[in-house]
PDB file of N, CA and C in Angstrom:
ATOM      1  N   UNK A   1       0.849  -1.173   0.000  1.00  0.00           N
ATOM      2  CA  UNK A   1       0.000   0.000   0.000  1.00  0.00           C
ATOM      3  C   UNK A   1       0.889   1.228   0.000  1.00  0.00           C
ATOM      4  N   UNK A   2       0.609   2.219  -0.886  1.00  0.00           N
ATOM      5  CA  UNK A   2       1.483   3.533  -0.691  1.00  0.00           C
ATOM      6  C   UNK A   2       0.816   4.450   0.042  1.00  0.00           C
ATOM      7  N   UNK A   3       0.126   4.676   0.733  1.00  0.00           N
ATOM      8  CA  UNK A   3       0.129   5.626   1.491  1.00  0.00           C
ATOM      9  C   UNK A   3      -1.046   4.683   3.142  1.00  0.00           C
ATOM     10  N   UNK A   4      -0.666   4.856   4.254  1.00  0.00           N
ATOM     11  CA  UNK A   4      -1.565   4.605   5.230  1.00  0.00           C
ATOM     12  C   UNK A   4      -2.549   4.994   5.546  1.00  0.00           C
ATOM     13  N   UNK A   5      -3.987   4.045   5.384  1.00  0.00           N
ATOM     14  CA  UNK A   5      -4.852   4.526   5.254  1.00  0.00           C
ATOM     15  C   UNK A   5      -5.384   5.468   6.943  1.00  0.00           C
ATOM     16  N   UNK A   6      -7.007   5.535   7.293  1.00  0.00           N
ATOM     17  CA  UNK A   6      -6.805   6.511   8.303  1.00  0.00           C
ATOM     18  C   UNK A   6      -8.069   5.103   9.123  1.00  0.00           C
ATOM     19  N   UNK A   7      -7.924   5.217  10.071  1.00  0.00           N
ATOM     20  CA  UNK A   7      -8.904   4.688  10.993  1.00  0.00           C
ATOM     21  C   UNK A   7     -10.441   4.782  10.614  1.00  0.00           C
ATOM     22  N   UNK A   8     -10.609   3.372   9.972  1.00  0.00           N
ATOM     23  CA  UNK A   8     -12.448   3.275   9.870  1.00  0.00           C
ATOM     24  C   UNK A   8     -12.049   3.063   8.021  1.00  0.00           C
ATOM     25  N   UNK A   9     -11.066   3.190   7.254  1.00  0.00           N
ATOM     26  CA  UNK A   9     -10.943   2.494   6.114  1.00  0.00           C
ATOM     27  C   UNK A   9     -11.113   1.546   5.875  1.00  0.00           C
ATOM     28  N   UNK A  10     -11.936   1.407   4.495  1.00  0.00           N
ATOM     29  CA  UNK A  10     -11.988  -0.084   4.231  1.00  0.00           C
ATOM     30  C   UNK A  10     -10.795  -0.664   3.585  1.00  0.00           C
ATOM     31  N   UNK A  11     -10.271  -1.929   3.664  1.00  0.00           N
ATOM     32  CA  UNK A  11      -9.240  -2.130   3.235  1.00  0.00           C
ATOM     33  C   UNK A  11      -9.245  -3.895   2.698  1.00  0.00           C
ATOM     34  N   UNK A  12      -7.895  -4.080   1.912  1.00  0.00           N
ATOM     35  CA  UNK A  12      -8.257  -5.580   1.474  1.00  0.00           C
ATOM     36  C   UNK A  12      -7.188  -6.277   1.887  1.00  0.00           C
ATOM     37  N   UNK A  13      -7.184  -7.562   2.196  1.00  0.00           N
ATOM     38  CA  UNK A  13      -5.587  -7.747   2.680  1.00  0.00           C
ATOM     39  C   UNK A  13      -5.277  -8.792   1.770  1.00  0.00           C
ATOM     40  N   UNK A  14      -4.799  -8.355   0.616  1.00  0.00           N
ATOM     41  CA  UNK A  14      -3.997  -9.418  -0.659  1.00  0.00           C
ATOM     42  C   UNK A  14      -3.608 -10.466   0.032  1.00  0.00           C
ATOM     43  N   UNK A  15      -3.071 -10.924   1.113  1.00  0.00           N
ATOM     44  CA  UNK A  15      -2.455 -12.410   1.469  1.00  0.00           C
ATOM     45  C   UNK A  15      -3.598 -13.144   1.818  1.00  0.00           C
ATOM     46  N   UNK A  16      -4.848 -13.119   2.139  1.00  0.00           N
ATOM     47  CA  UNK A  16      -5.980 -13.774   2.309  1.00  0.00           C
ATOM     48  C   UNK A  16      -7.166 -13.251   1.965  1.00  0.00           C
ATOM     49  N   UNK A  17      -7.238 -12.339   1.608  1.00  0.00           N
ATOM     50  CA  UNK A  17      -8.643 -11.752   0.732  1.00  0.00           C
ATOM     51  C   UNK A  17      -9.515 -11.146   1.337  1.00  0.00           C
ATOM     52  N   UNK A  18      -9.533 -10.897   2.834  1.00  0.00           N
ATOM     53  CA  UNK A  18     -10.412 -10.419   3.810  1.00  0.00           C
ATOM     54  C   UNK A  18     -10.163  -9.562   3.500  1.00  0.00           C
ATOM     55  N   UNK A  19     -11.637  -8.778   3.509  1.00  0.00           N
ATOM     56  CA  UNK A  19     -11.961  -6.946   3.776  1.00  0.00           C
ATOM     57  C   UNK A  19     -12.418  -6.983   5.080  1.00  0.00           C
ATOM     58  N   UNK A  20     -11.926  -5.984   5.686  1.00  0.00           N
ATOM     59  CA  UNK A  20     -11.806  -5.281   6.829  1.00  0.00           C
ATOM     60  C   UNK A  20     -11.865  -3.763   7.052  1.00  0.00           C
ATOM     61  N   UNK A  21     -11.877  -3.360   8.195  1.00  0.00           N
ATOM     62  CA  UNK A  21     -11.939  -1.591   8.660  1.00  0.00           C
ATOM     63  C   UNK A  21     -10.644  -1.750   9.132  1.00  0.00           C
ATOM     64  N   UNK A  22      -9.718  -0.470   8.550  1.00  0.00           N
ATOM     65  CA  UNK A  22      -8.300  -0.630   9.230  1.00  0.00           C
ATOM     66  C   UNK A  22      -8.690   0.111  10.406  1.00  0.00           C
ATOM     67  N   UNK A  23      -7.928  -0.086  11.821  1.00  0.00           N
ATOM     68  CA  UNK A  23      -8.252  -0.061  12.990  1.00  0.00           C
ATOM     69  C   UNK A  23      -6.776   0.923  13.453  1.00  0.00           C
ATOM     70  N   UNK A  24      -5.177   0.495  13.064  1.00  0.00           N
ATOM     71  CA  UNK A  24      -4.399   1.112  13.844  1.00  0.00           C
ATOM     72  C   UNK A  24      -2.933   0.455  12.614  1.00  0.00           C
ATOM     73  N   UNK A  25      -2.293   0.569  13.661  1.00  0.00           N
ATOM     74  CA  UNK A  25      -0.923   0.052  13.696  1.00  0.00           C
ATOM     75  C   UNK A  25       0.163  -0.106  14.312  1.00  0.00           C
ATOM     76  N   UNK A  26       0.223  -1.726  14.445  1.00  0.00           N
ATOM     77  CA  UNK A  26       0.675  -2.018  15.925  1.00  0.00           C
ATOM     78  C   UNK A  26       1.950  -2.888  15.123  1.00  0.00           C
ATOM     79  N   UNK A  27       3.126  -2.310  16.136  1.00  0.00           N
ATOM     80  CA  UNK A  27       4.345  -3.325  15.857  1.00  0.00           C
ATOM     81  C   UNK A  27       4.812  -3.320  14.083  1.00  0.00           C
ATOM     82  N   UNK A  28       4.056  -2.534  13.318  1.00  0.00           N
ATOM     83  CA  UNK A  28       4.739  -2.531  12.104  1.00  0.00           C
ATOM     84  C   UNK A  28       3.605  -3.161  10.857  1.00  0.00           C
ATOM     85  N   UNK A  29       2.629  -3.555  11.947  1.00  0.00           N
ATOM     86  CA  UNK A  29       1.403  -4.324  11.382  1.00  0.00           C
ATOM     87  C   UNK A  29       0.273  -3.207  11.122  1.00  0.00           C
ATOM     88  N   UNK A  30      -0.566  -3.779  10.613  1.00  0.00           N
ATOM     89  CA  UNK A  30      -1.894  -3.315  10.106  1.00  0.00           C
ATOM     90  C   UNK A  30      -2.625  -4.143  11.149  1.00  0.00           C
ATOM     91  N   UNK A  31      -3.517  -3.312  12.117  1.00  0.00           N
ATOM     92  CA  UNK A  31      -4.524  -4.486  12.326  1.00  0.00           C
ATOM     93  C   UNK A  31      -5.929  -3.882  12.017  1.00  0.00           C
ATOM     94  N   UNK A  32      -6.836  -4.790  11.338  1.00  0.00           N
ATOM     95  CA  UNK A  32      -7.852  -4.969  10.598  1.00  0.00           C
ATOM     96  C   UNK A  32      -9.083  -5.394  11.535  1.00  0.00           C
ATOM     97  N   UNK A  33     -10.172  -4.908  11.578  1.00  0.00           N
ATOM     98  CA  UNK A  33     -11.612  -5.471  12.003  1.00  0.00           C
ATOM     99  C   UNK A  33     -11.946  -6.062  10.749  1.00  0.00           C
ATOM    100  N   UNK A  34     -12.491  -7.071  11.203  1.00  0.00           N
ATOM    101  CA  UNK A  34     -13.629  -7.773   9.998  1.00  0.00           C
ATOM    102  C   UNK A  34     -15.443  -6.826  10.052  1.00  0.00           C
ATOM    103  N   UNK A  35     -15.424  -6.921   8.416  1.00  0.00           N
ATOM    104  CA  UNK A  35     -16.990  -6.039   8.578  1.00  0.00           C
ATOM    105  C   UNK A  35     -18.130  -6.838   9.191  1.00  0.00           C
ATOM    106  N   UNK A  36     -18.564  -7.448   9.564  1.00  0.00           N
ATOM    107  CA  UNK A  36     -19.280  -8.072  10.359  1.00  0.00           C
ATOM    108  C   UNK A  36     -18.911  -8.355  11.664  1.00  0.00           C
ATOM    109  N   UNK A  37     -18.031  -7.887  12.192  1.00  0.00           N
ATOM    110  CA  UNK A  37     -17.886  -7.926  13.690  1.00  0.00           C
ATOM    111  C   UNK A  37     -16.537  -9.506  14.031  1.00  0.00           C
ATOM    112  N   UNK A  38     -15.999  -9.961  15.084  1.00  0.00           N
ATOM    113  CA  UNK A  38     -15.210 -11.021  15.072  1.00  0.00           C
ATOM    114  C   UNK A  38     -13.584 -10.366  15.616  1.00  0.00           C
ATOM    115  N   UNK A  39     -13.248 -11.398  15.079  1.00  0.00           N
ATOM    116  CA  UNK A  39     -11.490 -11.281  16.185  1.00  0.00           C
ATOM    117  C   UNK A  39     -10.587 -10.158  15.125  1.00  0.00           C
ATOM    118  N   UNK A  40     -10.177  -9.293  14.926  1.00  0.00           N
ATOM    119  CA  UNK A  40      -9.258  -8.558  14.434  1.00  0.00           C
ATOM    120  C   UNK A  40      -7.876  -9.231  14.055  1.00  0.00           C
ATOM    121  N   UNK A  41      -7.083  -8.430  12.994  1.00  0.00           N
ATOM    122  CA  UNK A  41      -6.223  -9.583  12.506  1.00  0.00           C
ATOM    123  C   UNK A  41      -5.476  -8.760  12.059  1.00  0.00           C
ATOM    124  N   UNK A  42      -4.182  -9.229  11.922  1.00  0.00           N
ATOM    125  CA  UNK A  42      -2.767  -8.474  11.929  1.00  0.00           C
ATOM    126  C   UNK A  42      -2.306  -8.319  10.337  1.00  0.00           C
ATOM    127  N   UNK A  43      -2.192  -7.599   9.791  1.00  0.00           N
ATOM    128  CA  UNK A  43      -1.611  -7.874   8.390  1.00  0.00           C
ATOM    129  C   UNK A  43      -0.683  -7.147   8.070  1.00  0.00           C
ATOM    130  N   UNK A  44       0.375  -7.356   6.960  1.00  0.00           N
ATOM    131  CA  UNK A  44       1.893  -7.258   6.722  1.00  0.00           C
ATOM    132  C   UNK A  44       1.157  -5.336   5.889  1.00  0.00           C
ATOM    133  N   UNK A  45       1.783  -4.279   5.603  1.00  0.00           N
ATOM    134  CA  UNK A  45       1.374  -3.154   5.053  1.00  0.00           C
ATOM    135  C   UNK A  45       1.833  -3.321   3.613  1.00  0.00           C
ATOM    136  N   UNK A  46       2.436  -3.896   3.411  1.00  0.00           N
ATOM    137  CA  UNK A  46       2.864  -4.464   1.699  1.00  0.00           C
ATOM    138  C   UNK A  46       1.722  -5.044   1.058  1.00  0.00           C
ATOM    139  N   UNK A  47       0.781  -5.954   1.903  1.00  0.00           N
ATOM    140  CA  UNK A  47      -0.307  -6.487   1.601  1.00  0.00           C
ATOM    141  C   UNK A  47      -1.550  -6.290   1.375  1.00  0.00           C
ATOM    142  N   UNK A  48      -1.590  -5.072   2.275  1.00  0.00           N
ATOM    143  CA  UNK A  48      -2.492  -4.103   2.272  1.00  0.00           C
ATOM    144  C   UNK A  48      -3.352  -3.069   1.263  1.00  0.00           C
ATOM    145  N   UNK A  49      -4.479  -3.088   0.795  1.00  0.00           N
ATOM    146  CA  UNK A  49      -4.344  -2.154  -0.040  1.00  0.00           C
ATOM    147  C   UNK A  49      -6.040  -1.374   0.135  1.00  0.00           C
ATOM    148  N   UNK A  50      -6.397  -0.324  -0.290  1.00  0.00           N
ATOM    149  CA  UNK A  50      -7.711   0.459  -0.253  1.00  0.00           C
ATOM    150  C   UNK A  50      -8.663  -0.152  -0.959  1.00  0.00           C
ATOM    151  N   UNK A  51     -10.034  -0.631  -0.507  1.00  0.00           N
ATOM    152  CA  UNK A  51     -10.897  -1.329  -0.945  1.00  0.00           C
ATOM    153  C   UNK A  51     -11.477  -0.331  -1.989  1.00  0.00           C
ATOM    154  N   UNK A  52     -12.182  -1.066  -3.035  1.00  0.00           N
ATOM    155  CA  UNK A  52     -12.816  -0.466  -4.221  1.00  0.00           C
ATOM    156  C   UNK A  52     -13.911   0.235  -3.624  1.00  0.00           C
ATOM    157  N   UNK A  53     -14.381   1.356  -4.302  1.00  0.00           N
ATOM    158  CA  UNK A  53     -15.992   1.964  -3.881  1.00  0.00           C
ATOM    159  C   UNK A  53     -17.041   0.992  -3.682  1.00  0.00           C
ATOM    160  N   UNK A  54     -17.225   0.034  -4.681  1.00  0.00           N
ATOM    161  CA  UNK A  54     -18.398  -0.792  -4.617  1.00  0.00           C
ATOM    162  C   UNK A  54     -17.982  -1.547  -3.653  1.00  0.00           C
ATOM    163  N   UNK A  55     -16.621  -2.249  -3.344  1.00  0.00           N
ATOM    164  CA  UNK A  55     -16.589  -2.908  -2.046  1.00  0.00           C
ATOM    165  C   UNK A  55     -16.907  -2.468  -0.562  1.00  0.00           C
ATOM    166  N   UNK A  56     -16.387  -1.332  -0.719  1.00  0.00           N
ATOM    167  CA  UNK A  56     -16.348  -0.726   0.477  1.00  0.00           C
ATOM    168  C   UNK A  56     -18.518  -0.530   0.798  1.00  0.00           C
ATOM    169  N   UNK A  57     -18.994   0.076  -0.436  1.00  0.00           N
ATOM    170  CA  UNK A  57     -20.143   0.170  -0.177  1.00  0.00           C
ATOM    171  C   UNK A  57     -21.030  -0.889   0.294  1.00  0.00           C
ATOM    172  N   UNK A  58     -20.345  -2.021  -0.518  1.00  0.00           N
ATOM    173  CA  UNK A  58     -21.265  -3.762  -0.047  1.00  0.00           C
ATOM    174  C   UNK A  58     -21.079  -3.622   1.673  1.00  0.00           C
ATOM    175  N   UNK A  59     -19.794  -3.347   1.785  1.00  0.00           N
ATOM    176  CA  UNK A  59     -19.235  -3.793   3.493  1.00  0.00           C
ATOM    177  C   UNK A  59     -19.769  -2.907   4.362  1.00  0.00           C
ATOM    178  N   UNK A  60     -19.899  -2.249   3.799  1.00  0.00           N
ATOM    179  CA  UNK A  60     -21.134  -0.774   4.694  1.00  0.00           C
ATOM    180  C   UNK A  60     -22.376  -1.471   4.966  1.00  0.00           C
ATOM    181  N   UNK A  61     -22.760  -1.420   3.885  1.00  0.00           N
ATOM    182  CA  UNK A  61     -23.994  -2.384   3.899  1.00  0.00           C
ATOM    183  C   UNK A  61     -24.287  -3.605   4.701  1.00  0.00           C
ATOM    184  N   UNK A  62     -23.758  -4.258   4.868  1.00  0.00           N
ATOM    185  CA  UNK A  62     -23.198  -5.430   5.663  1.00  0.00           C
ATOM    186  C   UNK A  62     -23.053  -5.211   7.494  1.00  0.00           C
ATOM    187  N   UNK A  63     -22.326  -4.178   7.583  1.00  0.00           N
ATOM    188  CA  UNK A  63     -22.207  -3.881   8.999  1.00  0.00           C
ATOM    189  C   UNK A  63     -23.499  -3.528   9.311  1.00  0.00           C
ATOM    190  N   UNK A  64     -23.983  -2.517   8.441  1.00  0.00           N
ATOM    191  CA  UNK A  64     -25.427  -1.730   9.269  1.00  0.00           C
ATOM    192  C   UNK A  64     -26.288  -2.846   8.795  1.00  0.00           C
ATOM    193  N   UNK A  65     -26.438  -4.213   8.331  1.00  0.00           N
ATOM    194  CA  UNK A  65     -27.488  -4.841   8.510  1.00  0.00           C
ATOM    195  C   UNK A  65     -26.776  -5.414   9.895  1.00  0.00           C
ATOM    196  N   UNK A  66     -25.847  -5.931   9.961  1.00  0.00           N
ATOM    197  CA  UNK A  66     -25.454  -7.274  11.157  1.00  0.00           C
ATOM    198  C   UNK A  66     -26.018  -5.929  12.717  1.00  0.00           C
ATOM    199  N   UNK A  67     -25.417  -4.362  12.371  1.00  0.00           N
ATOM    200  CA  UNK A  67     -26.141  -3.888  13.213  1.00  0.00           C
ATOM    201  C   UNK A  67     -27.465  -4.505  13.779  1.00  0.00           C
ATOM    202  N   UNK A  68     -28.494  -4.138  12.660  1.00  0.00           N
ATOM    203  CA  UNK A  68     -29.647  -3.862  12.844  1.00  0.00           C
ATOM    204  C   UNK A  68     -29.936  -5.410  13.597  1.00  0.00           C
ATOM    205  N   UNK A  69     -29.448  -6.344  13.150  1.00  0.00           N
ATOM    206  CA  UNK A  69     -29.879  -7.600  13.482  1.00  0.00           C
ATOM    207  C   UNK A  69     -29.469  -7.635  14.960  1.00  0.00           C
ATOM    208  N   UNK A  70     -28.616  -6.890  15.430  1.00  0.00           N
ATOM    209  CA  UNK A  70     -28.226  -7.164  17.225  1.00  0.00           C
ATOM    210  C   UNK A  70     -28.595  -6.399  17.983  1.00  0.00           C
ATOM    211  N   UNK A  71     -29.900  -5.271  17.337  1.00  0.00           N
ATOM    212  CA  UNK A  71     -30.619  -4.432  18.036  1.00  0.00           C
ATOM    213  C   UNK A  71     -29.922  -3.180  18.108  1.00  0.00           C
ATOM    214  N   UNK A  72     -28.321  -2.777  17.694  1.00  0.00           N
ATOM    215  CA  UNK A  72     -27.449  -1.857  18.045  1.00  0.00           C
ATOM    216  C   UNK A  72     -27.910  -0.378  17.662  1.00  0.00           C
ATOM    217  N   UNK A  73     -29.150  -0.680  16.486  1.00  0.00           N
ATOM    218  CA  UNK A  73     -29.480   0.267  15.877  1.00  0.00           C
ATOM    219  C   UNK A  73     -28.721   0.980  14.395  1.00  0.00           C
ATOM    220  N   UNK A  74     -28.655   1.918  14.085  1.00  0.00           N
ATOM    221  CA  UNK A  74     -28.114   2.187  13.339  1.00  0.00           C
ATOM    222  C   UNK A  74     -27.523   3.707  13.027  1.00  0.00           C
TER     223      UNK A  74
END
C-alpha cells in the first residue's frame, strides 16, 4: 500500500482476501476489524491495499445490517 490509510478504512488484505476496517498500527502491522464484527487480525502493510468503492459500499452495507440484526441500531 502507498500511502496509510486513516482509521475506519476499508481495506483488502492481498495475502488472504479479507476486507476489513483498518483499525491502527501495531508493531509494524496493520490491524484490521472484519466487517461483520469477530477477532481482528494483523496484516503485513505491503499487503495491504484500499478497498474499491463498490466494495467498500457492499461492506457498509453489511455492517449496518449485522447492526440492525443485534438491536445496536443504526
Amino acid at each position: 500500500m502507498q500511502a496509510q490509510p486513516e482509521a475506519g478504512d476499508l481495506v483488502r488484505d492481498t495475502a488472504t482476501g479479507r476486507v476489513g476496517f483498518y483499525v491502527d498500527r501495531v508493531g509494524g502491522r496493520f490491524v484490521i476489524r472484519p466487517v461483520r464484527g469477530g477477532l481482528e487480525w494483523h496484516a503485513e502493510p505491503a499487503d495491504v491495499q484500499l478497498a474499491t468503492p463498490l466494495r467498500e459500499l457492499r461492506a457498509r452495507a453489511a455492517e449496518i445490517n449485522a447492526r440492525s440484526r443485534r438491536g445496536w441500531g443504526t
